[in-house]
N, C-alpha and C. Protein backbone atom coordinates (compact mmCIF):
# COMPACT_ATOMS: atom_id res chain seq x y z
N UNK A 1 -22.10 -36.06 17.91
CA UNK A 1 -21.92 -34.95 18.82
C UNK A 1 -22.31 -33.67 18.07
N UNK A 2 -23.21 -32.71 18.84
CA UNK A 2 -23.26 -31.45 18.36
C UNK A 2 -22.48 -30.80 18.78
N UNK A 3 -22.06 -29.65 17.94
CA UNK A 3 -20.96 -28.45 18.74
C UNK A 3 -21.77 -27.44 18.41
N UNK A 4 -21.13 -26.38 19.21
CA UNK A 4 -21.24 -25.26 18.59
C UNK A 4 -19.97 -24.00 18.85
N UNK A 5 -19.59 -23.24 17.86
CA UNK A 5 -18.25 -23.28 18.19
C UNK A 5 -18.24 -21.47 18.27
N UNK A 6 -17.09 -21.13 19.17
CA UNK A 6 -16.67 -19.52 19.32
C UNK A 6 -15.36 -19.23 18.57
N UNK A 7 -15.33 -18.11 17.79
CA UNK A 7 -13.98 -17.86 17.77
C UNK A 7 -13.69 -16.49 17.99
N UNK A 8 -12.73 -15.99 18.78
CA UNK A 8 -12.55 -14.46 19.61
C UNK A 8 -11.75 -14.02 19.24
N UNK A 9 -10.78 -14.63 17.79
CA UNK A 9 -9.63 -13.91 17.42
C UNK A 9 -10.11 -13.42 16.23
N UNK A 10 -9.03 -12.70 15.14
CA UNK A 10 -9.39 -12.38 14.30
C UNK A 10 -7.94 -13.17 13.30
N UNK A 11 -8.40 -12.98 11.96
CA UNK A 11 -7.80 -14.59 11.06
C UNK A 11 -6.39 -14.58 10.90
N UNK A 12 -5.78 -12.97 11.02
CA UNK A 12 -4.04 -13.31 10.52
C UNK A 12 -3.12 -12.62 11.66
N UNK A 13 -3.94 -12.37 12.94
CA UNK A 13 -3.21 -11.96 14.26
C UNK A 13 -2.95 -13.04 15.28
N UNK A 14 -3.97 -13.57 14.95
CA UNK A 14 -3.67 -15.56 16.14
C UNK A 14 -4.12 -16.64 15.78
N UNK A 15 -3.59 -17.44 16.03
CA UNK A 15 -4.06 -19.18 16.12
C UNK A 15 -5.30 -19.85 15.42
N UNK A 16 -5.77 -18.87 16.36
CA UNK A 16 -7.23 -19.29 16.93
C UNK A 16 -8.04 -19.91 15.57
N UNK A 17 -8.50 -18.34 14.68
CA UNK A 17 -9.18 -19.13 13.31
C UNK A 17 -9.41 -20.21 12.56
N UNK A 18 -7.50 -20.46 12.54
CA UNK A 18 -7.20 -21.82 12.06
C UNK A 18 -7.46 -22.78 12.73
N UNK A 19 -7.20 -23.05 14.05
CA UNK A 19 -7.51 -23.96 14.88
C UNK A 19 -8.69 -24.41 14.49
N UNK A 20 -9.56 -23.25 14.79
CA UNK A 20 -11.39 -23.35 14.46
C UNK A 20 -11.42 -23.71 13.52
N UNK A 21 -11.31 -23.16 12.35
CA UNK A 21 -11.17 -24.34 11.13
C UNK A 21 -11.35 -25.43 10.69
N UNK A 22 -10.11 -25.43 11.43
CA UNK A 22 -9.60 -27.55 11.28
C UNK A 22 -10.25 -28.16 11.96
N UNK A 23 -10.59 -27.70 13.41
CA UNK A 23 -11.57 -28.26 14.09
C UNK A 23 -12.97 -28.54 13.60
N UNK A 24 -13.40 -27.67 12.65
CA UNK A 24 -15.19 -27.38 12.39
C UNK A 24 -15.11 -28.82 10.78
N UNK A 25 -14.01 -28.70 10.43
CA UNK A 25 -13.55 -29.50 9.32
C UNK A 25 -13.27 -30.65 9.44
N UNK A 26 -12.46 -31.10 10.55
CA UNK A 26 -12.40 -32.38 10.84
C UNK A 26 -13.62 -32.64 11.50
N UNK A 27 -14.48 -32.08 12.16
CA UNK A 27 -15.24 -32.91 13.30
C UNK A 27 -16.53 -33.29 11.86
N UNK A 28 -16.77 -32.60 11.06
CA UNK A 28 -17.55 -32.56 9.82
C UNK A 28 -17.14 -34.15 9.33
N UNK A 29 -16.17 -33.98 8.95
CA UNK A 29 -15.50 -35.41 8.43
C UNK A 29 -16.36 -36.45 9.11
N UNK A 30 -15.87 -36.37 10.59
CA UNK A 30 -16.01 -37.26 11.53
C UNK A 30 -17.83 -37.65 11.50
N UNK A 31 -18.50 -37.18 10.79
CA UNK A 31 -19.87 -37.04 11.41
C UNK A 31 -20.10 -36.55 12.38
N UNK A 32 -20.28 -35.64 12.52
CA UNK A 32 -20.34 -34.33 13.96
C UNK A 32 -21.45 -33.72 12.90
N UNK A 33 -22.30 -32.86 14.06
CA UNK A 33 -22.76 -31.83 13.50
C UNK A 33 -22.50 -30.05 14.01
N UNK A 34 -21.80 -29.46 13.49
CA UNK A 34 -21.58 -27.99 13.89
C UNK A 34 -22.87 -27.34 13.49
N UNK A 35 -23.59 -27.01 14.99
CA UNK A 35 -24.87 -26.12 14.92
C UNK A 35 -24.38 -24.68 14.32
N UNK A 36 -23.80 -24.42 14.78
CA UNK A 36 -23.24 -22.41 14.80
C UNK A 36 -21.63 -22.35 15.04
N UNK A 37 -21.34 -21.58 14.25
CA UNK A 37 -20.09 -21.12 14.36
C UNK A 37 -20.27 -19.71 14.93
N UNK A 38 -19.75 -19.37 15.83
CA UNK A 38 -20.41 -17.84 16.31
C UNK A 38 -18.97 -16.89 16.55
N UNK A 39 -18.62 -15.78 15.70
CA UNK A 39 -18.03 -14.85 15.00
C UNK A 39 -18.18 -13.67 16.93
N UNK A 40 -17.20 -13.79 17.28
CA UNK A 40 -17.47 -12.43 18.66
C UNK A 40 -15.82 -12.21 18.56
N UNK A 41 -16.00 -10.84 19.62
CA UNK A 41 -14.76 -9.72 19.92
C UNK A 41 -13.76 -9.89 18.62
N UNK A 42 -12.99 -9.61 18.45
CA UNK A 42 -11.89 -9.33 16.70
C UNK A 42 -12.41 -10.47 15.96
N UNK A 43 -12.93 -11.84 16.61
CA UNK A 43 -13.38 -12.94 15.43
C UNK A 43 -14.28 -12.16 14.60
N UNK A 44 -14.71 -11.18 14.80
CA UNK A 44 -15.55 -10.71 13.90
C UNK A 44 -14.94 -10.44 12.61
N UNK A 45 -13.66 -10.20 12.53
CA UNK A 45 -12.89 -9.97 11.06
C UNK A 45 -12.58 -10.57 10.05
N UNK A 46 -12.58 -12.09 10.74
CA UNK A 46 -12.78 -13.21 10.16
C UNK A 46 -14.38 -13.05 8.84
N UNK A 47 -15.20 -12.13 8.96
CA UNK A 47 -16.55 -12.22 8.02
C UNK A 47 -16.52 -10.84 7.26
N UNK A 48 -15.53 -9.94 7.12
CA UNK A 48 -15.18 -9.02 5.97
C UNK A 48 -14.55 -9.44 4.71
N UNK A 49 -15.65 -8.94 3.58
CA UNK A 49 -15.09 -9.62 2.39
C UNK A 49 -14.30 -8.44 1.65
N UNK A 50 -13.69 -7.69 2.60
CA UNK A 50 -12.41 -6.65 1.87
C UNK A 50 -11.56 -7.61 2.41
N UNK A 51 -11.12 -8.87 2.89
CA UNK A 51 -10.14 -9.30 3.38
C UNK A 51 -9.34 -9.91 1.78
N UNK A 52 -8.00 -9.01 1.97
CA UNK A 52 -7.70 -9.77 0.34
C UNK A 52 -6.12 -9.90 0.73
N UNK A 53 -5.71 -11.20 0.95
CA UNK A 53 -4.44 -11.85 1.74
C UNK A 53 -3.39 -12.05 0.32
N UNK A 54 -2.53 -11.78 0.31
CA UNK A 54 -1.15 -12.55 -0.70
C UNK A 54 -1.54 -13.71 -1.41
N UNK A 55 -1.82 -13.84 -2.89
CA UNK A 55 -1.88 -15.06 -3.26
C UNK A 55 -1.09 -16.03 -2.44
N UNK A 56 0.11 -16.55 -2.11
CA UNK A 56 0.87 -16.97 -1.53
C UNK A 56 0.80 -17.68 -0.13
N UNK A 57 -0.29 -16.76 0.44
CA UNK A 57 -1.42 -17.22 1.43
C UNK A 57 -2.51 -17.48 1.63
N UNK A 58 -3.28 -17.84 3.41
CA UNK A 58 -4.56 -18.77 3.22
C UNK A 58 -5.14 -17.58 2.92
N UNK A 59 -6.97 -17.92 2.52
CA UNK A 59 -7.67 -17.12 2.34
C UNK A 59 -8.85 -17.80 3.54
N UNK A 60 -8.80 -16.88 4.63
CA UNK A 60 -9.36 -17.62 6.27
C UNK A 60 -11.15 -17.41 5.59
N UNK A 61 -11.44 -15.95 5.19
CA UNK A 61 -12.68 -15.78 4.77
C UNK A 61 -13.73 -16.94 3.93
N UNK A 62 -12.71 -16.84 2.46
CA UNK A 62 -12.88 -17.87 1.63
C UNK A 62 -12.98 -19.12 1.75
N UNK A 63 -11.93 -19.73 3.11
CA UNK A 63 -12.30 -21.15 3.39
C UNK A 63 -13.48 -21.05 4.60
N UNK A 64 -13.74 -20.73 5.72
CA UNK A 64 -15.33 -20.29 6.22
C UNK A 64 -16.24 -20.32 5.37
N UNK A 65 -16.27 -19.46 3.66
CA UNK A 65 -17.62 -19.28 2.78
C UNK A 65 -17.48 -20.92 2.52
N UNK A 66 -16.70 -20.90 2.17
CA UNK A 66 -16.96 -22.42 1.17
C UNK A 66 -16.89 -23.50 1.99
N UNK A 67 -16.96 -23.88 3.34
CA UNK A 67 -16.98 -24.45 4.48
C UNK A 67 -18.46 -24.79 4.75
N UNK A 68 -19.06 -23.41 4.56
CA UNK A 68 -20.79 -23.25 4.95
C UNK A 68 -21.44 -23.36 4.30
N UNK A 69 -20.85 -23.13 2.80
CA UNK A 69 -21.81 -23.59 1.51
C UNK A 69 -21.56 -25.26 1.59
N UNK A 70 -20.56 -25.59 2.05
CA UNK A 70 -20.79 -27.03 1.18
C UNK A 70 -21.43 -27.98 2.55
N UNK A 71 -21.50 -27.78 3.77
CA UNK A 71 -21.69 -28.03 4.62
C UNK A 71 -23.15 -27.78 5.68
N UNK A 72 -23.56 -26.55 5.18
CA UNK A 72 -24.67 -25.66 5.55
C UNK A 72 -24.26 -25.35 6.93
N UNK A 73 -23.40 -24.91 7.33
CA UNK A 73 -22.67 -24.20 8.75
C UNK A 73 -23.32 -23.02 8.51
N UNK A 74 -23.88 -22.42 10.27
CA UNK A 74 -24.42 -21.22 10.05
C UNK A 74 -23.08 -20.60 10.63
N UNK A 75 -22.28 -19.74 10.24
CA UNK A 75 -21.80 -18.78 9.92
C UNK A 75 -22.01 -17.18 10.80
N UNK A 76 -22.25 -17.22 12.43
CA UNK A 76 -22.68 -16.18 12.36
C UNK A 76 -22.22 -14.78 13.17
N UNK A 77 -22.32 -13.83 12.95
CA UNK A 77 -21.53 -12.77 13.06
C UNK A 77 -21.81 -11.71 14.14
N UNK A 78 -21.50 -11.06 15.40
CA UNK A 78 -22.06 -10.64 16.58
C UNK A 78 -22.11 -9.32 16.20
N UNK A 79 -23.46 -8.93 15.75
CA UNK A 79 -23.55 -7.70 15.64
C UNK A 79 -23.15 -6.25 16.54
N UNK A 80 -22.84 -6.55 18.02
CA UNK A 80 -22.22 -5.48 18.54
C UNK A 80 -20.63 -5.65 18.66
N UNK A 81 -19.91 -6.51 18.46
CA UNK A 81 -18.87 -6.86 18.54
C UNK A 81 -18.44 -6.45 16.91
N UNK A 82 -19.20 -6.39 15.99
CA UNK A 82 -18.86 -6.17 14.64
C UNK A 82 -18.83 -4.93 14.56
N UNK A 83 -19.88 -4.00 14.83
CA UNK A 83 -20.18 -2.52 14.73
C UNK A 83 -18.81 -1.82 14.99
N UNK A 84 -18.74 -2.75 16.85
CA UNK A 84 -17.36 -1.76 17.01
C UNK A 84 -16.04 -1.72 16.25
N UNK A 85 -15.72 -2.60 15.76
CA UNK A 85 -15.01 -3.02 14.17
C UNK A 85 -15.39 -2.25 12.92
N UNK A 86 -16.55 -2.14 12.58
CA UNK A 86 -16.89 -1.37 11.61
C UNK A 86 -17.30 -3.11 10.30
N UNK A 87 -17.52 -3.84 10.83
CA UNK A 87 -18.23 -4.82 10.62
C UNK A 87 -19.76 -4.75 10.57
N UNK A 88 -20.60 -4.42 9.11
CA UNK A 88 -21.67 -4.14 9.15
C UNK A 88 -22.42 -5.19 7.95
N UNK A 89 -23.89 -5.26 7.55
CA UNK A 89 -24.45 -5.96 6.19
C UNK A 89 -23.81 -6.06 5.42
N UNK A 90 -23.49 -4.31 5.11
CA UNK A 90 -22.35 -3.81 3.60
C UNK A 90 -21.37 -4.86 3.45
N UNK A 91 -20.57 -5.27 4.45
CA UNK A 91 -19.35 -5.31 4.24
C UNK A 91 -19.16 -6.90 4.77
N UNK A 92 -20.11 -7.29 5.25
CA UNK A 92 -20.02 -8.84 5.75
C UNK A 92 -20.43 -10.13 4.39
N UNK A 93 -18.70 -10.67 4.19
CA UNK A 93 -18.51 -11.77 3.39
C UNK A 93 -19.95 -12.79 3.02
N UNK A 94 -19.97 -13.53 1.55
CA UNK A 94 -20.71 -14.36 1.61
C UNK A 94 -20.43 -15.43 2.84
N UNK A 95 -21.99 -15.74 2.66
CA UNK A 95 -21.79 -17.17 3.79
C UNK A 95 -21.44 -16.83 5.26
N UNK A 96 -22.05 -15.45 5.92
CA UNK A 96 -22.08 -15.13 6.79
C UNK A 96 -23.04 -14.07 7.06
N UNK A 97 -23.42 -14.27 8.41
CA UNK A 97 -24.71 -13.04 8.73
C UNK A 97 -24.30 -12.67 10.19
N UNK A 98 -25.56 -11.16 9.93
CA UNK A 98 -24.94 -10.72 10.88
C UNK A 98 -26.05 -11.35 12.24
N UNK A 99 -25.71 -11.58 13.55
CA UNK A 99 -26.78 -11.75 14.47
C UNK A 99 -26.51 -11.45 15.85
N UNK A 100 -27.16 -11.93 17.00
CA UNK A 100 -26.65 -11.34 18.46
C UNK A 100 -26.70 -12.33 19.24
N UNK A 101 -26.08 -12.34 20.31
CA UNK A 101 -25.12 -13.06 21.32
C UNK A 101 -26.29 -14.08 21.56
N UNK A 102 -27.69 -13.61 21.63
CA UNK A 102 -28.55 -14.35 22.01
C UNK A 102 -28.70 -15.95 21.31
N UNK A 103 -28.48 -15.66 20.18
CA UNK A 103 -28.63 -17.06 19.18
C UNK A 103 -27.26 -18.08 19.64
N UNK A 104 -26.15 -17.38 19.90
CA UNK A 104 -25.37 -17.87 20.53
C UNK A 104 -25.36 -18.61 21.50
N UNK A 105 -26.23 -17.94 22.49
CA UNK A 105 -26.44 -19.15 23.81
C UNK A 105 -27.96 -19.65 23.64
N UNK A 106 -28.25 -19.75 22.68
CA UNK A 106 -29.72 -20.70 22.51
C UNK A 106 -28.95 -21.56 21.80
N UNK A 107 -27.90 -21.39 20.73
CA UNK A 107 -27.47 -22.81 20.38
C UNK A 107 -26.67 -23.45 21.38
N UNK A 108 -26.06 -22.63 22.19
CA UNK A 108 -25.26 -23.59 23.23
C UNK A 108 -26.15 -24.67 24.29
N UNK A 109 -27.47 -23.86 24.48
CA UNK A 109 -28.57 -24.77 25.28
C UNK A 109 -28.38 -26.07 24.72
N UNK A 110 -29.13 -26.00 23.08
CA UNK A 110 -28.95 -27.49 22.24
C UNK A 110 -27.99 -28.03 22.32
N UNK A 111 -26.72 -27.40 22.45
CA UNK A 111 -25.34 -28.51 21.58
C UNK A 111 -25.19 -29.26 23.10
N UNK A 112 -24.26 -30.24 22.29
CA UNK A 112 -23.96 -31.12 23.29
C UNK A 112 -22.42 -30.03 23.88
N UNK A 113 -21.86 -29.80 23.13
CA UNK A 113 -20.68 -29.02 23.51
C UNK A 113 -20.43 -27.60 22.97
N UNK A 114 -19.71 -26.99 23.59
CA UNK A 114 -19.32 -25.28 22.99
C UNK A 114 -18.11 -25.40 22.95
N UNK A 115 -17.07 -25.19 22.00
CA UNK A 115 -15.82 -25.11 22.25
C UNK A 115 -15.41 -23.35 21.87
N UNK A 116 -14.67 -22.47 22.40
CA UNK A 116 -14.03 -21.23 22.36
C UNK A 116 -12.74 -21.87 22.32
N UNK A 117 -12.47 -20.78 20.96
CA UNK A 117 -10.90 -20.51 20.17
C UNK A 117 -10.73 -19.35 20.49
N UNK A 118 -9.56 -18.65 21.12
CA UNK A 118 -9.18 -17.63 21.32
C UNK A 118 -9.52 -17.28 22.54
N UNK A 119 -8.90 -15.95 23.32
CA UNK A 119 -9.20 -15.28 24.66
C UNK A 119 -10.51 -14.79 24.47
């Protein structure tokens, strides 16, 4: 199965991230292939590498980078949904780029499925 996946939250206000996560992680396991992970509305916060959480806690950024490096997940980040965040090149984490809604629904054409995390 291809996916391709949304996430609309951002990493330490809801669910959602994690969900996406585990989901993009297990289905990996499973032999799945995740075309795009696609970063829109606060998910965009999820790809700032000023994100610096409590040792004590997850690091949502850090597991995404190292998710896509070891996996080759594209990683990608909605450039007008980021702006309004203040989500820009500068400031967007390894293992993520920035791009537009469009690549989004050209991978949804391909995948067999789209799943959205968050409102």
């Amino acid at each position: 199965m291809d996916y391709v996946i949304m996430v609309n939250e951002g990493p330490y206000n809801h669910q959602a991230a994690d969900s996406a996560y585990q989901f993009v992680k297990h289905a990996l396991e499973k032999g799945h292939t995740i075309q795009r992970v696609f970063f829109y509305y606060d998910g965009v916060l999820n790809a700032t590498k000023f994100s610096a959480p409590q040792s004590d806690d997850r690091h949502i950024v850090k597991r995404w980078a190292k998710l896509a490096e070891s996996h080759a997940v594209d990683l990608s980040v909605c450039v007008a949904a980021g702006l309004r965040r203040g989500i820009t090149e500068e400031v967007v984490a390894d293992g993520f780029r920035i791009t537009g809604l469009g690549e989004f629904i050209g991978a949804c054409i391909d995948a067999d499925r789209a799943v959205v995390f968050g409102d």
